[in-house]
C-alpha atoms as a PDB file:
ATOM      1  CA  UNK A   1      -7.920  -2.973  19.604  1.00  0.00           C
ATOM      2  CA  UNK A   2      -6.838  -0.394  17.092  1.00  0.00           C
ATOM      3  CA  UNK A   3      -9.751   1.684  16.023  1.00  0.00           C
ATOM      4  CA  UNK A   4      -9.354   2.474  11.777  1.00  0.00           C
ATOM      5  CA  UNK A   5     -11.273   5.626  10.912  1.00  0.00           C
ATOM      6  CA  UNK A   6     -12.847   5.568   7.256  1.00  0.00           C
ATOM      7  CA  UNK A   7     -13.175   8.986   5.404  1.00  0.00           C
ATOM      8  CA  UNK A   8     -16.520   8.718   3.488  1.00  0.00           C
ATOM      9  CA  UNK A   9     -16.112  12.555   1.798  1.00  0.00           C
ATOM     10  CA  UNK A  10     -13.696  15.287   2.454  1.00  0.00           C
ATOM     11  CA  UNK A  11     -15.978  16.972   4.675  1.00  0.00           C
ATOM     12  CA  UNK A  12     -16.808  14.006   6.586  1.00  0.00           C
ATOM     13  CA  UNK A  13     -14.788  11.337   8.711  1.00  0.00           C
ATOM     14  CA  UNK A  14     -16.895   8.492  10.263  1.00  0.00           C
ATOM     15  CA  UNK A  15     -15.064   6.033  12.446  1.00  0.00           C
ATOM     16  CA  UNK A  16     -15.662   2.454  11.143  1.00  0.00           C
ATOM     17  CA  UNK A  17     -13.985  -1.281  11.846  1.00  0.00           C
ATOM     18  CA  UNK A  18     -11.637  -1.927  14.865  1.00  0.00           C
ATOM     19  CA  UNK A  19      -8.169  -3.840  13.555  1.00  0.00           C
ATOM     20  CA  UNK A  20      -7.428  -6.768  15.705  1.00  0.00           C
ATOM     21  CA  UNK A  21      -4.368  -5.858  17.310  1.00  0.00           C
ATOM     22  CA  UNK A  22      -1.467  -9.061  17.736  1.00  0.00           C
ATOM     23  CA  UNK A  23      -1.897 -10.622  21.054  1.00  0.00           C
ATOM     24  CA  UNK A  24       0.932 -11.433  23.117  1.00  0.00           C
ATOM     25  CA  UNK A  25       0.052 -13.921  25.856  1.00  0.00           C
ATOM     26  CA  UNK A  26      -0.287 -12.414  29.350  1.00  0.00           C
ATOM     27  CA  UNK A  27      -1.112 -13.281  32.562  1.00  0.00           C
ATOM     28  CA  UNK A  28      -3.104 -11.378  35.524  1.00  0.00           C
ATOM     29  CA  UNK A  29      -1.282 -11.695  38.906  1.00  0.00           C
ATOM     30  CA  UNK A  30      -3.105 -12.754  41.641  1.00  0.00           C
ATOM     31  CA  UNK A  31      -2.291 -12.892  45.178  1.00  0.00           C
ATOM     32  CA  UNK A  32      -1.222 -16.404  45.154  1.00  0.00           C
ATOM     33  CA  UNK A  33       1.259 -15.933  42.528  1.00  0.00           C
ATOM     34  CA  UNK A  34       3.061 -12.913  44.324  1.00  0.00           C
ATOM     35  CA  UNK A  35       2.962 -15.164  47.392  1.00  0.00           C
ATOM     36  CA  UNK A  36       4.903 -17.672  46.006  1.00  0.00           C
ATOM     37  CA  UNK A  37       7.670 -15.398  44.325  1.00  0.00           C
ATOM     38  CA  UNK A  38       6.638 -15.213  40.486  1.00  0.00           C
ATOM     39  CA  UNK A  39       8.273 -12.201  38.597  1.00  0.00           C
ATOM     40  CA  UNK A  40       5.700  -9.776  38.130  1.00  0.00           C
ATOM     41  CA  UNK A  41       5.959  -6.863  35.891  1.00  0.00           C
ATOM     42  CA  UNK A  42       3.822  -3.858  34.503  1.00  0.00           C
ATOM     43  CA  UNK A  43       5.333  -3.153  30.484  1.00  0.00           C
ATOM     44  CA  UNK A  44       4.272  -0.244  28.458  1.00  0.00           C
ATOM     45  CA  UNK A  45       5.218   1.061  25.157  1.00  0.00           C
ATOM     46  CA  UNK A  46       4.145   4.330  23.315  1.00  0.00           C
ATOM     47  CA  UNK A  47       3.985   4.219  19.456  1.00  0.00           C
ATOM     48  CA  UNK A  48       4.641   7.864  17.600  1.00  0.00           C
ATOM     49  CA  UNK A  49       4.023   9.788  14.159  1.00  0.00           C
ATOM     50  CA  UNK A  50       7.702   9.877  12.259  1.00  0.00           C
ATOM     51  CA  UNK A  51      10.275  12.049  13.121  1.00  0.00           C
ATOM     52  CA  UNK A  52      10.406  13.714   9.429  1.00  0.00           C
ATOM     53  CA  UNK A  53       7.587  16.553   8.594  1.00  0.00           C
ATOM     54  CA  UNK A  54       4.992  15.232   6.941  1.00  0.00           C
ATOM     55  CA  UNK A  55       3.900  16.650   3.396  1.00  0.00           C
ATOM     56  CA  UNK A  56       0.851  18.204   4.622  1.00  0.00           C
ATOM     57  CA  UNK A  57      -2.198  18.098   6.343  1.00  0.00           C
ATOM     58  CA  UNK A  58      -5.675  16.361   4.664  1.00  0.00           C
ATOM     59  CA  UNK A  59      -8.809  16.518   6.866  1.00  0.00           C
ATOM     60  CA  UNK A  60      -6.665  18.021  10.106  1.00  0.00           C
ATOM     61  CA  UNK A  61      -4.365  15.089   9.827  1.00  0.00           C
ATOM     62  CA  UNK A  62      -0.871  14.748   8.424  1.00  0.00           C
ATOM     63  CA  UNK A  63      -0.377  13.156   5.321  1.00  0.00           C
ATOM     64  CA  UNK A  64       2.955  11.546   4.217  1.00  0.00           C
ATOM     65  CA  UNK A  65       3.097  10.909   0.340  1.00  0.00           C
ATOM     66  CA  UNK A  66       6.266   8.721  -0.786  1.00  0.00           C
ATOM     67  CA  UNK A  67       8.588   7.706  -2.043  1.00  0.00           C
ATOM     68  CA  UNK A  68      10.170   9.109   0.977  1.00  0.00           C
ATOM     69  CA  UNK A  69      12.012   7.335   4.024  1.00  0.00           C
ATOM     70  CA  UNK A  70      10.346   7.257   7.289  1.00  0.00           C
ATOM     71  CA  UNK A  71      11.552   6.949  10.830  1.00  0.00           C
ATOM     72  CA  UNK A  72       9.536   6.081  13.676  1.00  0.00           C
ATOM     73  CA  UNK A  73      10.701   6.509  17.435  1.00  0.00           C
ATOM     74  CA  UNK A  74       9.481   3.856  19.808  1.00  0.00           C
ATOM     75  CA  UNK A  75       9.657   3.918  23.523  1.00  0.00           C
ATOM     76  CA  UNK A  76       9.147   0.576  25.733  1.00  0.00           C
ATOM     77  CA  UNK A  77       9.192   0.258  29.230  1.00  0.00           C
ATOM     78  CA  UNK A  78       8.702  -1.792  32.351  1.00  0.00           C
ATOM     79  CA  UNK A  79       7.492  -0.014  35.268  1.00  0.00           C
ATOM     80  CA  UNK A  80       7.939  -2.909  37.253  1.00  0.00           C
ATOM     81  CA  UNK A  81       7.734  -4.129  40.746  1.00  0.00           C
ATOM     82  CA  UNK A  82      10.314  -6.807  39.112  1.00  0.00           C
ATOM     83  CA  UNK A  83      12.697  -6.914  36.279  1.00  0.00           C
ATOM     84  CA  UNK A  84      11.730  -8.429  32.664  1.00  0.00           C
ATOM     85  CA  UNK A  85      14.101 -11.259  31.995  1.00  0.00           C
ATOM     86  CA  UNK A  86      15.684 -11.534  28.626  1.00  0.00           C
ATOM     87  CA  UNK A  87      13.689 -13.312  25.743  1.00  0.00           C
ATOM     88  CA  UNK A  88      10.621 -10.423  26.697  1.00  0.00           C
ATOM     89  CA  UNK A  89       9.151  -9.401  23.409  1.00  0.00           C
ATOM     90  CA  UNK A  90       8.856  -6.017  21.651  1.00  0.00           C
ATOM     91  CA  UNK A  91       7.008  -5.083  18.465  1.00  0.00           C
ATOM     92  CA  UNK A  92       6.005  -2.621  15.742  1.00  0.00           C
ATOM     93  CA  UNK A  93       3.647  -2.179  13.412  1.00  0.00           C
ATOM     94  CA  UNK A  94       2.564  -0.094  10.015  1.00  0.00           C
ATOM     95  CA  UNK A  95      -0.620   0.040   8.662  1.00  0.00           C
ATOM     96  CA  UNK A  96      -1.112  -0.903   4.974  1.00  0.00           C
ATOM     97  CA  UNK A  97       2.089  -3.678   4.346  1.00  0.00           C
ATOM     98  CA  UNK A  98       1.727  -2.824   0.526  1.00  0.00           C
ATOM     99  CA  UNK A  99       3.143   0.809   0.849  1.00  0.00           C
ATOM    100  CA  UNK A 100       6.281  -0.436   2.981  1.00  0.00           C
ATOM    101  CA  UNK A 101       9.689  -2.098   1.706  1.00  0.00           C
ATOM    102  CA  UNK A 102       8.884  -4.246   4.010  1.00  0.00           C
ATOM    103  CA  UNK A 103      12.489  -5.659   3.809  1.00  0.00           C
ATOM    104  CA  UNK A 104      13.965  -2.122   4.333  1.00  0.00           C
ATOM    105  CA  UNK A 105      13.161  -1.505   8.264  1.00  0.00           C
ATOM    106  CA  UNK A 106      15.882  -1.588  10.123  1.00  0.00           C
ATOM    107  CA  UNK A 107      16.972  -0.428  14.126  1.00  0.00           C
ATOM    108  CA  UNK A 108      18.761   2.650  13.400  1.00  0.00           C
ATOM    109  CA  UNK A 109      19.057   3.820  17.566  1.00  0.00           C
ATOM    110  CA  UNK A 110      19.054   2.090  19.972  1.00  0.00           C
ATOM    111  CA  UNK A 111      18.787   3.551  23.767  1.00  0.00           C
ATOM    112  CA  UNK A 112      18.614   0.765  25.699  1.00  0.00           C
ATOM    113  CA  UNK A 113      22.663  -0.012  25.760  1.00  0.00           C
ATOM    114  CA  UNK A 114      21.958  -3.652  25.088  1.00  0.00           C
ATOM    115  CA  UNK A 115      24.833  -5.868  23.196  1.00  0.00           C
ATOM    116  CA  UNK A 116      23.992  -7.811  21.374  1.00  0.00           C
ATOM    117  CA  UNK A 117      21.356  -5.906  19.193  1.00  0.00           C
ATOM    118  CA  UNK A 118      17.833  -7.190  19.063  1.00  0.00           C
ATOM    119  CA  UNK A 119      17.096 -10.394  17.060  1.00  0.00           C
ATOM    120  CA  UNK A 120      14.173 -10.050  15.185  1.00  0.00           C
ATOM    121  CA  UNK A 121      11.681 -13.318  15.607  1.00  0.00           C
ATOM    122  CA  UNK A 122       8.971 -13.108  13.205  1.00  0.00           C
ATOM    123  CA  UNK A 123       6.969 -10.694  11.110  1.00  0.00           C
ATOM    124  CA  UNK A 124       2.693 -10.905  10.255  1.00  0.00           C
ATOM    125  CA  UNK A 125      -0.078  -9.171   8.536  1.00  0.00           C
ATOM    126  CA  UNK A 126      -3.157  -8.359  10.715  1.00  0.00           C
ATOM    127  CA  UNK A 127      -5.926  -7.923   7.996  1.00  0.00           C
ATOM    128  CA  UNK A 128      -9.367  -6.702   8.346  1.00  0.00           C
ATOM    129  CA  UNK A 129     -11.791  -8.974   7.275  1.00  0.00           C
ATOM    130  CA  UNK A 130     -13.239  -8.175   3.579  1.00  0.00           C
ATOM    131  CA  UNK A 131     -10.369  -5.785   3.267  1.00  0.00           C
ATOM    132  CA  UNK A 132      -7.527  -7.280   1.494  1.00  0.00           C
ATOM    133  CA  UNK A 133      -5.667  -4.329   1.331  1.00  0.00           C
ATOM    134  CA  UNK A 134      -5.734  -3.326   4.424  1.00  0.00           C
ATOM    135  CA  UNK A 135      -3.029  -5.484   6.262  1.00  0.00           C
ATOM    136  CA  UNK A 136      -0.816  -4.293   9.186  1.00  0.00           C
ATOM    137  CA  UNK A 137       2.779  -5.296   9.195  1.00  0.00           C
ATOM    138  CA  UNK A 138       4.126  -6.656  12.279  1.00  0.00           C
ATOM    139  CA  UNK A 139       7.744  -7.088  13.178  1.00  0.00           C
ATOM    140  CA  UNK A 140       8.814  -8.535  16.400  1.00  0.00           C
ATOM    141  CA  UNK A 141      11.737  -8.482  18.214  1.00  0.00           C
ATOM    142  CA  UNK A 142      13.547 -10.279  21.410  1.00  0.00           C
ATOM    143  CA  UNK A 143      15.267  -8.537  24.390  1.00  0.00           C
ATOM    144  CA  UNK A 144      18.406 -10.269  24.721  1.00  0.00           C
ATOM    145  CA  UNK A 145      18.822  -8.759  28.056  1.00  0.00           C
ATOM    146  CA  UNK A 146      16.463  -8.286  31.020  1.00  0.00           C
ATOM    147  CA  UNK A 147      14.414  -5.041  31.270  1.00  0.00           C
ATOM    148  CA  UNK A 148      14.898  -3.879  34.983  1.00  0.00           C
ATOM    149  CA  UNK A 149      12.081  -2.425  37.023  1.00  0.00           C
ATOM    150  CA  UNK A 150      11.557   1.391  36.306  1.00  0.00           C
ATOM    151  CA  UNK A 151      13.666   1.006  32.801  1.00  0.00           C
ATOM    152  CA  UNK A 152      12.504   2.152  29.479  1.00  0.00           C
ATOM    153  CA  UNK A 153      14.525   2.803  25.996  1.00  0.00           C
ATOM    154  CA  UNK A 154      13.681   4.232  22.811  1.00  0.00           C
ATOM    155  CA  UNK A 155      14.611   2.199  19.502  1.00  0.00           C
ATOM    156  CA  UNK A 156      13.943   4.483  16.014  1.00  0.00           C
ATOM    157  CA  UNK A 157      12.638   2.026  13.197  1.00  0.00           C
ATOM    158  CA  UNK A 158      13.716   3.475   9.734  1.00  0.00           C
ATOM    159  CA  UNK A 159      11.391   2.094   6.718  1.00  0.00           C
ATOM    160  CA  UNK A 160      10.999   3.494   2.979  1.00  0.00           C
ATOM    161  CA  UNK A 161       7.289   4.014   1.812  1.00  0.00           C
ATOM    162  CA  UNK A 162       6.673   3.621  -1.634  1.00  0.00           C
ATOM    163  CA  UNK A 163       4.437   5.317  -3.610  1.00  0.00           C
ATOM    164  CA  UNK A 164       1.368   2.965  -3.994  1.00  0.00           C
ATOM    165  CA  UNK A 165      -1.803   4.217  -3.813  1.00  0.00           C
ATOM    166  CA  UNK A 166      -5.015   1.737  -3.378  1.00  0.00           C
ATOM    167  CA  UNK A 167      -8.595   1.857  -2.023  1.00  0.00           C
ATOM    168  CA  UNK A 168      -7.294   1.527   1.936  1.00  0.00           C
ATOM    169  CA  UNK A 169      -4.817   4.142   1.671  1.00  0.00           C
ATOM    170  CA  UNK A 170      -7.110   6.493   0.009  1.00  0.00           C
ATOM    171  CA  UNK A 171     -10.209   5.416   2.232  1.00  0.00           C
ATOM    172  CA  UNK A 172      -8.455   5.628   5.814  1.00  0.00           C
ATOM    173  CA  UNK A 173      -6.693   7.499   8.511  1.00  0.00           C
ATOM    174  CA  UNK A 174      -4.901   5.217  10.722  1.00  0.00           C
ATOM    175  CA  UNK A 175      -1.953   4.739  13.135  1.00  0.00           C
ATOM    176  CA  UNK A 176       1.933   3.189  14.338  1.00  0.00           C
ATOM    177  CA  UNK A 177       1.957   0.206  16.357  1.00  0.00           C
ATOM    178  CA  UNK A 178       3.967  -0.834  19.105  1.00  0.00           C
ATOM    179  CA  UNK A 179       3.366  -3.401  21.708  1.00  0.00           C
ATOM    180  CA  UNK A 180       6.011  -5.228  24.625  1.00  0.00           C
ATOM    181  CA  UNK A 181       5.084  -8.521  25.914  1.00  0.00           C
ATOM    182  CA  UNK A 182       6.657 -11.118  28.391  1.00  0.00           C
ATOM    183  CA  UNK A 183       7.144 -13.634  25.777  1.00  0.00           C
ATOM    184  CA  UNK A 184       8.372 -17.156  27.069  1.00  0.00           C
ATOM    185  CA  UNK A 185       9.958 -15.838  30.094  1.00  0.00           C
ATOM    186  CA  UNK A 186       7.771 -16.797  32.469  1.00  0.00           C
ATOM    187  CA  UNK A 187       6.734 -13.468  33.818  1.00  0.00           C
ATOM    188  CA  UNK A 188       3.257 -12.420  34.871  1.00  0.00           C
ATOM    189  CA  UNK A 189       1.780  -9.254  33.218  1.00  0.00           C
ATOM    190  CA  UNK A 190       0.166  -7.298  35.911  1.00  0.00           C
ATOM    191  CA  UNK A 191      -1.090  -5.023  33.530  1.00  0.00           C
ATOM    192  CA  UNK A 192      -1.711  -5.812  30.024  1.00  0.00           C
ATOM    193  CA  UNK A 193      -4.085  -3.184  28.578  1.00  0.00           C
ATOM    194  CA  UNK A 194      -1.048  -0.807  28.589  1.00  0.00           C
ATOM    195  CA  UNK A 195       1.194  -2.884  26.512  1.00  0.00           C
ATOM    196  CA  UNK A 196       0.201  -1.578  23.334  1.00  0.00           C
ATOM    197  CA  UNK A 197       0.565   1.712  21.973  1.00  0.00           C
ATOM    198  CA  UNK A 198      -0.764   3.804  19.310  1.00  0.00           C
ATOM    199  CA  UNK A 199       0.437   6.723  17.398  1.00  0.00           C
ATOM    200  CA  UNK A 200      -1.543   9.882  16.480  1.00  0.00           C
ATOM    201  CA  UNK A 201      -3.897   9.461  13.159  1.00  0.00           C
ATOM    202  CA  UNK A 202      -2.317  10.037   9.937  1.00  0.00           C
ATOM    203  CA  UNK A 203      -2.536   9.501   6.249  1.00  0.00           C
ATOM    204  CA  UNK A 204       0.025   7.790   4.060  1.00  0.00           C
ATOM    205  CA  UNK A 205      -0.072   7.520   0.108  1.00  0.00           C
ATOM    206  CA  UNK A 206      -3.754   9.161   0.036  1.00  0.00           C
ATOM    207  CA  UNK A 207      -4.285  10.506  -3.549  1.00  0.00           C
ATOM    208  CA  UNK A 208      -6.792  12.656  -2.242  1.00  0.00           C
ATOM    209  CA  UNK A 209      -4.293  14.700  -0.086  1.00  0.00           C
ATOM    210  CA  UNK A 210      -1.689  14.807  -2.823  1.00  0.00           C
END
């Protein structure tokens, strides 16, 4: 769960409602299961503040104000015992969808050597409940290859922000998203509290920090 912190002054920050984070569905190994030769697999992804300076800092944080373009560096890896077969699932996530092109992200690197590139699958918006404006934007990607035990790779998301302003963005700090998952492959997560990541605390579009 992704913890949202909500700024009630400038002198004060008091941490408020948890966002629901996606869920990818995961399985705990047991001994039975490694007895009778499942693929089992420990994934792990770290989620990161952009590249680019930010405009500032509000309240110890930094504070991007747009229009600007962003780019966000993502690392996902499998520490294994076994290799992730292809069709695993990756994902990333901004907070507030109504201060993204949404439509703009796009893989600009791409570490991993994989050919063909990543297929993206879906995207959703996580809301918090009585808070409209708050939405995360999730987009979600397949491995077209397998992962191999001890791998990882880096993949830098490039997205503009616009320069909306509303009540969230002006009301709370908050963080990147990334998560890997097994998907449909049939693997067994020995280890799912690790699969997400979150980014450092950071403003976007606050007026109050213009």
């Amino acid at each position: 769960m992704d913890a949202l912190d909500q700024k009630s002054s400038r002198r004060s920050v008091i941490r408020t409602a948890a966002w629901a984070a996606p869920v990818i569905a995961v399985s705990v190994a047991t001994p039975f299961a490694a007895a009778s030769g499942s693929i089992l697999v420990d994934l792990a992804s770290t989620a990161r503040l952009p590249i680019e300076a930010s405009n500032g800092s509000y309240l110890a944080d930094p504070y991007y104000q747009g229009p600007r373009v962003l780019t966000f560096r993502a690392t996902y890896r499998n520490n294994g015992p076994d290799a992730l077969p292809a069709g695993g699932i990756i994902q990333f996530g901004l907070p507030f969808a109504a201060i993204w092109v949404t439509d703009s992200l796009t893989i600009i690197e791409d570490t991993s050597g994989r050919n063909p590139a990543f297929t993206g699958t879906s995207t959703a918006d996580i809301s918090i409940p009585g808070s409209p404006a708050a939405l995360r934007r999730i987009w979600s990607f397949q491995l077209p290859t397998p992962l191999a035990a001890g791998a990882s790779f880096d993949l830098v998301f490039r997205v503009e922000l616009n320069g909306v302003s509303n009540t969230a963005t002006n009301f709370y700090r908050v963080r990147s998203y990334t998560n890997i998952g097994v998907g449909a492959t049939g693997a067994i997560e020995t280890d799912p509290a690790n699969n997400p990541g979150y980014s450092n605390y950071a403003y976007f579009n606050n007026e109050n920090a213009s």
